[in-house]
N, C-alpha and C. Protein backbone atom coordinates (compact mmCIF):
# COMPACT_ATOMS: atom_id res chain seq x y z
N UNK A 1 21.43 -2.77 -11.26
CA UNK A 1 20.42 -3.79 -11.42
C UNK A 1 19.11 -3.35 -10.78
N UNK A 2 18.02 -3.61 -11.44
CA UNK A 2 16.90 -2.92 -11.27
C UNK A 2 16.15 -4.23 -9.77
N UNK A 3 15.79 -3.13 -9.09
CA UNK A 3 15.92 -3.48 -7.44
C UNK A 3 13.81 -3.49 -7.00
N UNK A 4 13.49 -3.14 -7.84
CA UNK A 4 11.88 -2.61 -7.20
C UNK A 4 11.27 -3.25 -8.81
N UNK A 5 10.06 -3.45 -8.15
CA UNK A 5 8.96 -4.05 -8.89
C UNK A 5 8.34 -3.27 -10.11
N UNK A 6 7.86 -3.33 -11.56
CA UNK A 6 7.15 -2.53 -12.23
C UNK A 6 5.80 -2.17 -11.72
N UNK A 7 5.34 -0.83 -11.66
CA UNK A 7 4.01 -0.50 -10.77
C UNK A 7 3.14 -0.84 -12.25
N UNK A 8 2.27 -2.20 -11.62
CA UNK A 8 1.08 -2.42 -13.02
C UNK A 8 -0.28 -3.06 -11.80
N UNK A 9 -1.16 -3.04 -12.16
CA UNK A 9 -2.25 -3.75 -11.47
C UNK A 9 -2.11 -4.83 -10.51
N UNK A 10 -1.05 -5.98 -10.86
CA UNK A 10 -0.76 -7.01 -9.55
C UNK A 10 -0.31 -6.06 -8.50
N UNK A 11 0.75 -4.75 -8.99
CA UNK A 11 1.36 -4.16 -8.16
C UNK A 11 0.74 -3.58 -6.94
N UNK A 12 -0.60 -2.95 -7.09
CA UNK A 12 -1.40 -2.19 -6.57
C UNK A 12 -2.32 -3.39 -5.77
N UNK A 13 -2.53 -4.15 -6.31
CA UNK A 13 -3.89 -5.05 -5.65
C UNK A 13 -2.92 -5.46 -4.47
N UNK A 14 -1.59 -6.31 -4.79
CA UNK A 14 -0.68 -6.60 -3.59
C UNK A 14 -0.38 -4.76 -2.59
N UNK A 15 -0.25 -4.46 -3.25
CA UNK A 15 -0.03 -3.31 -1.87
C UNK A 15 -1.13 -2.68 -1.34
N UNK A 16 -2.44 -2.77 -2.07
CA UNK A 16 -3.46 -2.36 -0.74
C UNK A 16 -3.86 -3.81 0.04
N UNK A 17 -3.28 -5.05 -0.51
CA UNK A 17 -3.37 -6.31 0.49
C UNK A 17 -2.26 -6.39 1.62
N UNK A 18 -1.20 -5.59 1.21
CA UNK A 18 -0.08 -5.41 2.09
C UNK A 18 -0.17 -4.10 3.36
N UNK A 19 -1.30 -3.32 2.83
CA UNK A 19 -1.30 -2.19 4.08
C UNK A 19 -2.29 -2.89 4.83
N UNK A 20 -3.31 -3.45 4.07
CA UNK A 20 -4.08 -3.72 4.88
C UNK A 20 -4.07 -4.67 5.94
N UNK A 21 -3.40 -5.33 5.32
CA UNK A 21 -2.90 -6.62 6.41
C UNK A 21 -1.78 -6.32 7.49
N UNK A 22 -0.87 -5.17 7.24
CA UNK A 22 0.14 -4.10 8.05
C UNK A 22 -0.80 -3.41 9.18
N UNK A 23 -1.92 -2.93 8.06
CA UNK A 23 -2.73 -2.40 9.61
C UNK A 23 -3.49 -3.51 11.10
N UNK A 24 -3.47 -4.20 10.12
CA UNK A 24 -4.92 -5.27 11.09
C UNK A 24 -3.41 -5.68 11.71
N UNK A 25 -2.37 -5.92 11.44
CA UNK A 25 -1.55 -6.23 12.33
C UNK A 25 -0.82 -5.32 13.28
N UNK A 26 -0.45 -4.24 12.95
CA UNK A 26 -0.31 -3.49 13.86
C UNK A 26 -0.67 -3.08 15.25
N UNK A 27 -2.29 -3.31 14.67
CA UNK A 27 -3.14 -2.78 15.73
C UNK A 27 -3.41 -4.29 16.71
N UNK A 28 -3.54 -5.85 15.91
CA UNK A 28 -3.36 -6.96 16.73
C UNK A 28 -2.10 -6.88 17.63
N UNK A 29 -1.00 -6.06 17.08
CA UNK A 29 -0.31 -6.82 18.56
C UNK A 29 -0.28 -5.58 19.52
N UNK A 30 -0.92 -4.54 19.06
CA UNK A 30 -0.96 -2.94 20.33
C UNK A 30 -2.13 -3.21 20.89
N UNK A 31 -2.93 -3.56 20.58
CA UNK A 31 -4.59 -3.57 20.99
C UNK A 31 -4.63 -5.00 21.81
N UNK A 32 -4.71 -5.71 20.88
CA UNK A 32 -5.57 -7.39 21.21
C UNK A 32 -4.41 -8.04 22.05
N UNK A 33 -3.33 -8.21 21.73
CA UNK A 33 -2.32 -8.57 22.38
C UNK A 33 -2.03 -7.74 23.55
N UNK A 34 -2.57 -6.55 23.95
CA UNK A 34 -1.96 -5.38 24.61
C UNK A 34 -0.58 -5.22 24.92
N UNK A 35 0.42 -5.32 24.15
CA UNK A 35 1.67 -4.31 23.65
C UNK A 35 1.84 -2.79 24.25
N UNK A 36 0.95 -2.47 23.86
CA UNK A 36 0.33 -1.06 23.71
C UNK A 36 1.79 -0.39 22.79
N UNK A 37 0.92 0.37 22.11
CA UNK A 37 1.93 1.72 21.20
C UNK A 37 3.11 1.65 21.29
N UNK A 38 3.70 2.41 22.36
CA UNK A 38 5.42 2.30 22.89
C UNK A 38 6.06 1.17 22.98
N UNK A 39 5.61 -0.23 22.95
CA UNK A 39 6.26 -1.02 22.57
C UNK A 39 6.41 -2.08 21.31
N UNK A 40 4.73 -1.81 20.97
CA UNK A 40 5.00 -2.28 19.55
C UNK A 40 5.62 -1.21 18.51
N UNK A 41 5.55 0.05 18.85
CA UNK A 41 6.60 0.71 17.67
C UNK A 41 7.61 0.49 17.66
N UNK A 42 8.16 0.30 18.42
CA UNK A 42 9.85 0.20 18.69
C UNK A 42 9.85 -1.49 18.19
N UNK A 43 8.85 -2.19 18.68
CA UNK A 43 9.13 -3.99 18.05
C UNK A 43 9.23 -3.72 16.58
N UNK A 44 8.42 -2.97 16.22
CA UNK A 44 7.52 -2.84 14.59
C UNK A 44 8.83 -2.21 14.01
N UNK A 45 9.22 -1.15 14.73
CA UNK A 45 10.44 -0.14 13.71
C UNK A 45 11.64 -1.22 13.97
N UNK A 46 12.11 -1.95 14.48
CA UNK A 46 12.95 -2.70 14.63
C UNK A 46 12.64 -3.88 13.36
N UNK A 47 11.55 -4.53 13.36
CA UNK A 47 11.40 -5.06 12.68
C UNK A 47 11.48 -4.52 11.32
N UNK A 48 10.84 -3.43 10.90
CA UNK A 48 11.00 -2.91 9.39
C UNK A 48 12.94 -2.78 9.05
N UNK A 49 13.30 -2.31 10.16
CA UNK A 49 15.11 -2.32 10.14
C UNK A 49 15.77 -3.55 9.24
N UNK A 50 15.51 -4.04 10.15
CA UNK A 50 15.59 -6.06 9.79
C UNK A 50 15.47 -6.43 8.31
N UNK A 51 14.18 -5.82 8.04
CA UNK A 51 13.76 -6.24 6.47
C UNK A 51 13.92 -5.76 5.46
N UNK A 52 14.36 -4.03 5.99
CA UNK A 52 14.88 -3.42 5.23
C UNK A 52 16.42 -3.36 4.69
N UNK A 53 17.10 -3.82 6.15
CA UNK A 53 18.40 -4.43 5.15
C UNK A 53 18.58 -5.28 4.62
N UNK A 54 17.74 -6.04 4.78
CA UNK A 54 17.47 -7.44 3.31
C UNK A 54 17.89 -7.06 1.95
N UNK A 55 16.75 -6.13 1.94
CA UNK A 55 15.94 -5.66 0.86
C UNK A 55 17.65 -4.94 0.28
N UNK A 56 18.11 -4.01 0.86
CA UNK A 56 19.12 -3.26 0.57
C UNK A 56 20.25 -3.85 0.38
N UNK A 57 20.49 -5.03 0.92
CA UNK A 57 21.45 -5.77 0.51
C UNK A 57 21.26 -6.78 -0.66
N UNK A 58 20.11 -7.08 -0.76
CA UNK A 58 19.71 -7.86 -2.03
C UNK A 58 20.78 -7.65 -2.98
N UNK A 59 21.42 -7.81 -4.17
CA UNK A 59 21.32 -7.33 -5.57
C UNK A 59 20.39 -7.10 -6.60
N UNK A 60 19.59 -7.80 -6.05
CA UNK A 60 18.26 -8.09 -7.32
C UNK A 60 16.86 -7.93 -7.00
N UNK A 61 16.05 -7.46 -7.73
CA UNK A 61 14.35 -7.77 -7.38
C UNK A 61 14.44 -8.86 -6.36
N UNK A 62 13.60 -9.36 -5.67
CA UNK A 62 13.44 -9.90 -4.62
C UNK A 62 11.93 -10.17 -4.26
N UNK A 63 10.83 -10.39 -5.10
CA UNK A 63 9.45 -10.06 -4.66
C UNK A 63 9.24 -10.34 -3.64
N UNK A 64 9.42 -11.52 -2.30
CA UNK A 64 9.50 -11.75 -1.40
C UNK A 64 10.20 -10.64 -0.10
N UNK A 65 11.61 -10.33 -0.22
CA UNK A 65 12.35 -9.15 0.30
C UNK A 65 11.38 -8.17 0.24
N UNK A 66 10.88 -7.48 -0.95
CA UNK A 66 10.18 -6.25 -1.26
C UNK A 66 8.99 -6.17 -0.51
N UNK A 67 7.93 -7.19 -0.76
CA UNK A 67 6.79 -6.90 -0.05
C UNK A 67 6.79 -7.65 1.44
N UNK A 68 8.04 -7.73 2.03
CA UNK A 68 8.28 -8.02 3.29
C UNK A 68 8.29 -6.42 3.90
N UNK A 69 9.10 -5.45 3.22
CA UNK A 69 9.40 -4.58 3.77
C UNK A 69 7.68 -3.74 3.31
N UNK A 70 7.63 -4.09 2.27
CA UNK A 70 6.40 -3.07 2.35
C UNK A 70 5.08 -3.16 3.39
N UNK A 71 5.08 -4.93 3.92
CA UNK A 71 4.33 -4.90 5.02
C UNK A 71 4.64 -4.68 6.42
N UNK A 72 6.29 -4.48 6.55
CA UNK A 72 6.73 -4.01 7.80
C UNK A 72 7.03 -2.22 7.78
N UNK A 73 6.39 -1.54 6.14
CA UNK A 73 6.22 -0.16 6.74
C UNK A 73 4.61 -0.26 7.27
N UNK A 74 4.21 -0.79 6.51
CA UNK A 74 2.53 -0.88 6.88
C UNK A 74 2.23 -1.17 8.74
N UNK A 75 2.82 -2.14 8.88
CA UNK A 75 2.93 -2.46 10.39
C UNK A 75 3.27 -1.65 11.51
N UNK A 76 4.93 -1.07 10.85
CA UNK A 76 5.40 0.23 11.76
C UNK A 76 4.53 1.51 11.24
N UNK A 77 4.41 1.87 10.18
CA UNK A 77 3.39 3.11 10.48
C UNK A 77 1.97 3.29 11.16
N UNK A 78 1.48 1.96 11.04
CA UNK A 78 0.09 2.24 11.98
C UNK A 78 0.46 2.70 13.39
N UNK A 79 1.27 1.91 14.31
CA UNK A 79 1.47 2.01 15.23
C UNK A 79 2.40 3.22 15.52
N UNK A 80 3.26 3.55 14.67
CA UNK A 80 3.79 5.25 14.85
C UNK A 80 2.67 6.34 14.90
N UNK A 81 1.93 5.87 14.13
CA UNK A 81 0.49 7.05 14.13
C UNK A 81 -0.05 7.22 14.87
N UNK A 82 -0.22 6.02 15.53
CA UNK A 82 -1.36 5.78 16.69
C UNK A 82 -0.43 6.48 18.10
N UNK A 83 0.71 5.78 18.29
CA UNK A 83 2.03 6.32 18.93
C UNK A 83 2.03 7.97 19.11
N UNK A 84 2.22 8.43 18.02
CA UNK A 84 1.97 9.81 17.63
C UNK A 84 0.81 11.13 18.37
N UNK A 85 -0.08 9.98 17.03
CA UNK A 85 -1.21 11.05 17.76
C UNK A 85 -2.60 11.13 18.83
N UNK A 86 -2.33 9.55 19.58
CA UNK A 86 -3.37 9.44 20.62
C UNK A 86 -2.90 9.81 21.74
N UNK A 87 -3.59 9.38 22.82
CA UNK A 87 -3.10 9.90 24.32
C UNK A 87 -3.24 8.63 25.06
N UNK A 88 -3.25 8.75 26.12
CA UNK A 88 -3.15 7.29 26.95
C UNK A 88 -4.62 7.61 28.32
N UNK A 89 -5.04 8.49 27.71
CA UNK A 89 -6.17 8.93 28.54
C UNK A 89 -7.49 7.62 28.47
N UNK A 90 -8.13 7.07 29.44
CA UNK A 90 -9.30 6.08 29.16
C UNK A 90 -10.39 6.43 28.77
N UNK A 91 -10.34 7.81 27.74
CA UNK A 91 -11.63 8.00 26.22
C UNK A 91 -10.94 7.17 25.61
N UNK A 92 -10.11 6.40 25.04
CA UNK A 92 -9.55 5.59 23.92
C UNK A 92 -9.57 4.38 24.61
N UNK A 93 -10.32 3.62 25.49
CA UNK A 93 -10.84 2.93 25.78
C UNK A 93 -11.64 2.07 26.00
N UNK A 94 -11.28 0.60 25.52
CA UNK A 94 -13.00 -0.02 25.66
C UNK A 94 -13.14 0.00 27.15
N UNK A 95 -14.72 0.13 27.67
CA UNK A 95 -15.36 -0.14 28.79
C UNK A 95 -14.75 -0.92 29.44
N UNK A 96 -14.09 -0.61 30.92
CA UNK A 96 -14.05 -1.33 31.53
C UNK A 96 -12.24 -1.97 31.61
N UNK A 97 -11.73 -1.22 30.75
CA UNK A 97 -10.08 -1.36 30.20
C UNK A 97 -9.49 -0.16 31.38
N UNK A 98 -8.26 -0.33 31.91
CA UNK A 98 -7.82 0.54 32.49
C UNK A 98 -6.54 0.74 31.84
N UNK A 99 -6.20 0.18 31.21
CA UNK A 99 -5.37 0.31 30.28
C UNK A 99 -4.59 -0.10 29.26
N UNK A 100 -3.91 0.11 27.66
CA UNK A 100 -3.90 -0.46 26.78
C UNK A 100 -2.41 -1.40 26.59
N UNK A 101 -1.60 -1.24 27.93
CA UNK A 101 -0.49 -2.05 27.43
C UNK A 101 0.42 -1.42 28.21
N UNK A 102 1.78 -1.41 28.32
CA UNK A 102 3.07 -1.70 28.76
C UNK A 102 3.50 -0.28 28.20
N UNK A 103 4.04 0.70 29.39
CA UNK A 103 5.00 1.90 28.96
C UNK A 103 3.74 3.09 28.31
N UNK A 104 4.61 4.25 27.99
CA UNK A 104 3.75 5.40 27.60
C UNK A 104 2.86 5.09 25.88
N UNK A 105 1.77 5.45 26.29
CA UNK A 105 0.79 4.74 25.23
C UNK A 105 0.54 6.01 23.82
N UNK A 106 1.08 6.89 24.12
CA UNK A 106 0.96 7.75 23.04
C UNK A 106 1.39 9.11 23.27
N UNK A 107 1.34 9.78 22.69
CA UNK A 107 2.25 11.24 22.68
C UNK A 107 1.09 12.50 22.77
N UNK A 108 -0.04 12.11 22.04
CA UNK A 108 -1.48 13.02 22.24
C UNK A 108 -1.20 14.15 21.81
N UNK A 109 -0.36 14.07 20.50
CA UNK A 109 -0.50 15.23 19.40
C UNK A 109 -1.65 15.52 18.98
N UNK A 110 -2.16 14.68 18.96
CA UNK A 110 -3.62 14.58 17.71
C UNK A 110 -3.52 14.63 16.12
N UNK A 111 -4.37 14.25 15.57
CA UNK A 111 -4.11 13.96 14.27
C UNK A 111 -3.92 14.78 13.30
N UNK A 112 -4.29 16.24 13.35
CA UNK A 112 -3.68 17.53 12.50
C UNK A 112 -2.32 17.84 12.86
N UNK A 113 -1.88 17.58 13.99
CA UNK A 113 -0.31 17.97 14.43
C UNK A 113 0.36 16.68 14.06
N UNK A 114 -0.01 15.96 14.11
CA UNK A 114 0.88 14.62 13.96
C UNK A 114 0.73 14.87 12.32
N UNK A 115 -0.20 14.93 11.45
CA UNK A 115 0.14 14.51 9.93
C UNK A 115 0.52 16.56 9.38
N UNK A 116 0.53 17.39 10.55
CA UNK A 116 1.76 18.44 9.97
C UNK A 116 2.97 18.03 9.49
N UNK A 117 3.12 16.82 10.94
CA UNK A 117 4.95 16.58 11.69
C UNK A 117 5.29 16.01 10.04
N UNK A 118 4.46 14.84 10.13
CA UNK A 118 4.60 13.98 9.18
C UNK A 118 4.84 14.32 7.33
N UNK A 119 4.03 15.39 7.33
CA UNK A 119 3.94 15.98 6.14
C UNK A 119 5.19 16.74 5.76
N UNK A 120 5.40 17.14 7.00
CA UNK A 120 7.28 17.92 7.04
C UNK A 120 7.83 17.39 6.65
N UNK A 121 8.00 15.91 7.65
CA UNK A 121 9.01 15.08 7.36
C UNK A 121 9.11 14.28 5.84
N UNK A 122 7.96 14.00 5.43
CA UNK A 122 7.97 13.95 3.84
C UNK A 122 8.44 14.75 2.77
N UNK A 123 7.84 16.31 3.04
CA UNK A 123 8.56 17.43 2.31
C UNK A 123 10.35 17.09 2.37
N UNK A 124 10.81 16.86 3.39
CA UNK A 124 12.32 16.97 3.40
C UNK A 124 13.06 15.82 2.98
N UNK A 125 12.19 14.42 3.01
CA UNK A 125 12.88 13.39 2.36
C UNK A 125 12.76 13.70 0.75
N UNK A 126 11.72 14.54 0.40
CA UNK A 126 11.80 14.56 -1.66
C UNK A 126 12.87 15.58 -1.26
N UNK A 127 13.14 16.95 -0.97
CA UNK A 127 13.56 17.72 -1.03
C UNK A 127 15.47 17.23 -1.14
N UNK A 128 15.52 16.47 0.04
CA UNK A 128 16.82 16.17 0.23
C UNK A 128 17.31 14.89 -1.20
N UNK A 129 15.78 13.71 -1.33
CA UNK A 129 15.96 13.08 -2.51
C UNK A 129 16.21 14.32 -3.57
N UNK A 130 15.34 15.36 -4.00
CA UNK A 130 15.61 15.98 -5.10
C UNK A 130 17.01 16.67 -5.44
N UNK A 131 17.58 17.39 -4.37
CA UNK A 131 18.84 17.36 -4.28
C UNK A 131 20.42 17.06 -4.39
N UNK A 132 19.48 15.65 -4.44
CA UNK A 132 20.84 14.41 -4.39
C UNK A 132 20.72 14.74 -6.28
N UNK A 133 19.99 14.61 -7.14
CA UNK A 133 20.09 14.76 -8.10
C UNK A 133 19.66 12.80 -8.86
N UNK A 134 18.95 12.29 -7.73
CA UNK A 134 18.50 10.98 -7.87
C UNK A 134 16.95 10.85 -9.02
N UNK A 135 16.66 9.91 -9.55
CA UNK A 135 15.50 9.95 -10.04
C UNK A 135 14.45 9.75 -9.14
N UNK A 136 13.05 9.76 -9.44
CA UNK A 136 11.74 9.66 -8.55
C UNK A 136 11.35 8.54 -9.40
N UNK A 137 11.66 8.45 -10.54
CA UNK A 137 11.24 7.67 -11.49
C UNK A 137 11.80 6.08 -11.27
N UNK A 138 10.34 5.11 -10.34
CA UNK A 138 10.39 3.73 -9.89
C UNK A 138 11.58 2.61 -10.55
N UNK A 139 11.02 2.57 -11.84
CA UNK A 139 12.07 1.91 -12.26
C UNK A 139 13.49 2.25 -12.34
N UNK A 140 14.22 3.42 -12.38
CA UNK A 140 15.62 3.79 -12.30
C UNK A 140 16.11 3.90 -11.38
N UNK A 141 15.07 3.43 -9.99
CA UNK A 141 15.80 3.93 -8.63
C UNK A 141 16.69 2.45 -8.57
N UNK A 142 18.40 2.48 -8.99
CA UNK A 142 18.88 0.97 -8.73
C UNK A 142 20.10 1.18 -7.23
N UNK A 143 20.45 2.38 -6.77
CA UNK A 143 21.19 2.47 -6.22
C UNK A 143 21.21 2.49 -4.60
N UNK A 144 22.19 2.31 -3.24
CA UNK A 144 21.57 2.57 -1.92
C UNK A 144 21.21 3.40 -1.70
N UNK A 145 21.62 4.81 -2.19
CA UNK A 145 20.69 6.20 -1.67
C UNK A 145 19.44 6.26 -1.82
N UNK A 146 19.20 6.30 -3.23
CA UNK A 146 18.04 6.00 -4.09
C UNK A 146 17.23 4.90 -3.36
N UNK A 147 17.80 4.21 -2.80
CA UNK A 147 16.54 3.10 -2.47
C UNK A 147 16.81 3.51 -1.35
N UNK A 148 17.29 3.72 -0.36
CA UNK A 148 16.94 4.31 1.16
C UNK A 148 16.40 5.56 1.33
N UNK A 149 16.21 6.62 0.37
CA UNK A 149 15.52 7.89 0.28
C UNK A 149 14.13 7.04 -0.11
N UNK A 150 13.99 6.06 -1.01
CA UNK A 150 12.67 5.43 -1.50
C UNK A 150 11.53 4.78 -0.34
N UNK A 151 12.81 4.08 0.44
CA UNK A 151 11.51 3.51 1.58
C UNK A 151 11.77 4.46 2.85
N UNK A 152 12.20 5.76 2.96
CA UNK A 152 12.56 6.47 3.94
C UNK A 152 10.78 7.27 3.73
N UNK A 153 10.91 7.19 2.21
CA UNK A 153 9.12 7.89 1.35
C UNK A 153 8.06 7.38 2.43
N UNK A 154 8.42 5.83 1.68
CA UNK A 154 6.99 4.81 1.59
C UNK A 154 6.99 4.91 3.35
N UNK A 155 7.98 4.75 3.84
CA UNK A 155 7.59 4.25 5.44
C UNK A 155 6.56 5.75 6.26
N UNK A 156 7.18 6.86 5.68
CA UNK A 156 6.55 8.15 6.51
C UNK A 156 5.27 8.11 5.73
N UNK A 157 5.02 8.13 4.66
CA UNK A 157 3.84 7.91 3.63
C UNK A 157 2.85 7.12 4.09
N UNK A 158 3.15 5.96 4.54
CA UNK A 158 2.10 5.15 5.29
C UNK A 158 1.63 5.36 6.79
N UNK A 159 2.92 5.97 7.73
CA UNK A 159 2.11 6.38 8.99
C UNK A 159 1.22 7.72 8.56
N UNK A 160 1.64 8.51 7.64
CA UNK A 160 0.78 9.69 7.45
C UNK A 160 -0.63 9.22 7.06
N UNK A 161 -0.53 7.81 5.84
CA UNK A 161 -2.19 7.73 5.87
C UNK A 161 -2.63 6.74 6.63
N UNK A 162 -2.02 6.47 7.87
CA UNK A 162 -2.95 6.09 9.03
C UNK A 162 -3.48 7.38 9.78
N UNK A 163 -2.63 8.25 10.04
CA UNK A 163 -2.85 9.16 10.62
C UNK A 163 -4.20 10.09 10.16
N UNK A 164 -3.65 10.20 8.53
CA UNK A 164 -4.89 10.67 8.09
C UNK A 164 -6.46 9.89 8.20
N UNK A 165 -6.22 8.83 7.76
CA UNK A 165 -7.46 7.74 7.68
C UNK A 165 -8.26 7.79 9.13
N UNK A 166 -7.03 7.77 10.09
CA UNK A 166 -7.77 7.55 11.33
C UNK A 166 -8.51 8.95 11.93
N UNK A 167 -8.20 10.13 11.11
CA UNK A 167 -8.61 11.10 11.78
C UNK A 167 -9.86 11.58 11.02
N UNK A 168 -10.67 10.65 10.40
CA UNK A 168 -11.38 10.84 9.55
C UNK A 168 -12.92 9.91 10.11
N UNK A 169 -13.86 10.95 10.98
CA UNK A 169 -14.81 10.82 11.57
C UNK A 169 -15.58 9.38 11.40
N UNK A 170 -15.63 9.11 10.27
CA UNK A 170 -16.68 8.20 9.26
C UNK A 170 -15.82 7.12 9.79
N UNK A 171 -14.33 6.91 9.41
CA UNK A 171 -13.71 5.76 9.73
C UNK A 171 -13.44 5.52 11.69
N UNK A 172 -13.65 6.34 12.03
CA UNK A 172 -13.12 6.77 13.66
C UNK A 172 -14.24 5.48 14.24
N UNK A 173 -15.68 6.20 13.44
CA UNK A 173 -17.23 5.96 14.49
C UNK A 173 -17.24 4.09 14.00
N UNK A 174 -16.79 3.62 13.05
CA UNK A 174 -16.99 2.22 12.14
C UNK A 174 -15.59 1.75 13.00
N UNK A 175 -14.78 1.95 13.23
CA UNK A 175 -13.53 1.30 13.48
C UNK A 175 -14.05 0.13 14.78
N UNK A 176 -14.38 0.83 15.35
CA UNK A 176 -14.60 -0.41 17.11
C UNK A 176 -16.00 -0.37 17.13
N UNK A 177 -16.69 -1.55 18.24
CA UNK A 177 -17.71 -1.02 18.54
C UNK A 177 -18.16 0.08 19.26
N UNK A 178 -19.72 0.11 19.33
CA UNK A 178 -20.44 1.53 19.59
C UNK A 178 -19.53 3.28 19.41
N UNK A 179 -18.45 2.62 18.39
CA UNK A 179 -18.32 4.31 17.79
C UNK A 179 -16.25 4.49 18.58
N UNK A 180 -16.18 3.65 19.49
CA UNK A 180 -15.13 3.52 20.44
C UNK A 180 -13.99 3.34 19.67
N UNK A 181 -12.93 4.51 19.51
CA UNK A 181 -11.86 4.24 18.89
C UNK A 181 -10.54 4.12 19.87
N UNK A 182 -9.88 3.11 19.77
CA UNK A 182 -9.26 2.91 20.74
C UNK A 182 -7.56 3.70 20.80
């Protein structure tokens, strides 16, 4: 039974409303809430867990199930990225902050090593999907492999384009005020 949505125009408008709203949340409960990184990833990846066995246990389309999980990769990948590739040093600091939250605040790969890691780890989920002898092709994915190789994609796919996005000068200097990326 066919488990995932047809990709047509609602499809797309809801999923750049779903990252986007994954990101602004991500970063509300690491930032504004101060969480910081190390603990909202682990809240965030816990949470995508949660929604993702919904989703996997479903039998059926589920539009609700589906774009639950698609906003809890959105959620957990910002904050894996950020997790990833910042540091806990006070340059990622607003003025006057001594610090962003609870536990180790980032790993301070930086953003070419972190979207290598990431890019690996993508290479090996198609590789191991291609292997299995599964389709790529959206609509035929009806089975658990197939759909856990699918959002095993989407979830590394989305911390990679935070990772990428964020390492991208233009968006860095616009993100906070006076240029301050946190």
């Amino acid at each position: 039974m066919k488990k995932l949505p047809e990709v047509t125009l609602a499809f797309w408008i809801m999923k750049i409303a779903a990252t986007t709203l994954g990101e602004t949340a991500g970063d509300l409960v690491a930032q504004t809430l101060k969480l910081g990184y190390f603990l909202t990833t682990i809240a965030l990846f816990l949470l995508f867990v949660v929604t993702l066995v919904v989703q996997l246990r479903s039998r059926r389309y589920n539009p609700f199930f589906y774009w639950t999980v698609i906003l809890s990769t959105s959620m957990a990948g910002t904050t894996m990225s950020d997790f990833m590739n910042r540091d806990a040093s006070t340059k990622y600091l607003a003025s006057g902050a001594a610090s962003l939250g609870w536990g180790p605040q980032g790993l301070g790969l930086g953003y070419p090593t972190g979207a290598a890691i990431l890019i690996s780890v993508l290479v090996v989920i198609f590789a191991v999907w291609k292997l299995t002898g599964m389709t790529f092709v959206i609509r035929d994915i009806v089975g658990f492999r197939g759909e856990a190789l699918f959002w095993s994609a989407i979830l590394v796919s989305n911390t990679l384009g935070t990772s990428m996005g964020d390492s991208c000068p233009t968006v860095r200097a616009s993100a906070t005020p006076a240029g301050r990326h946190w």
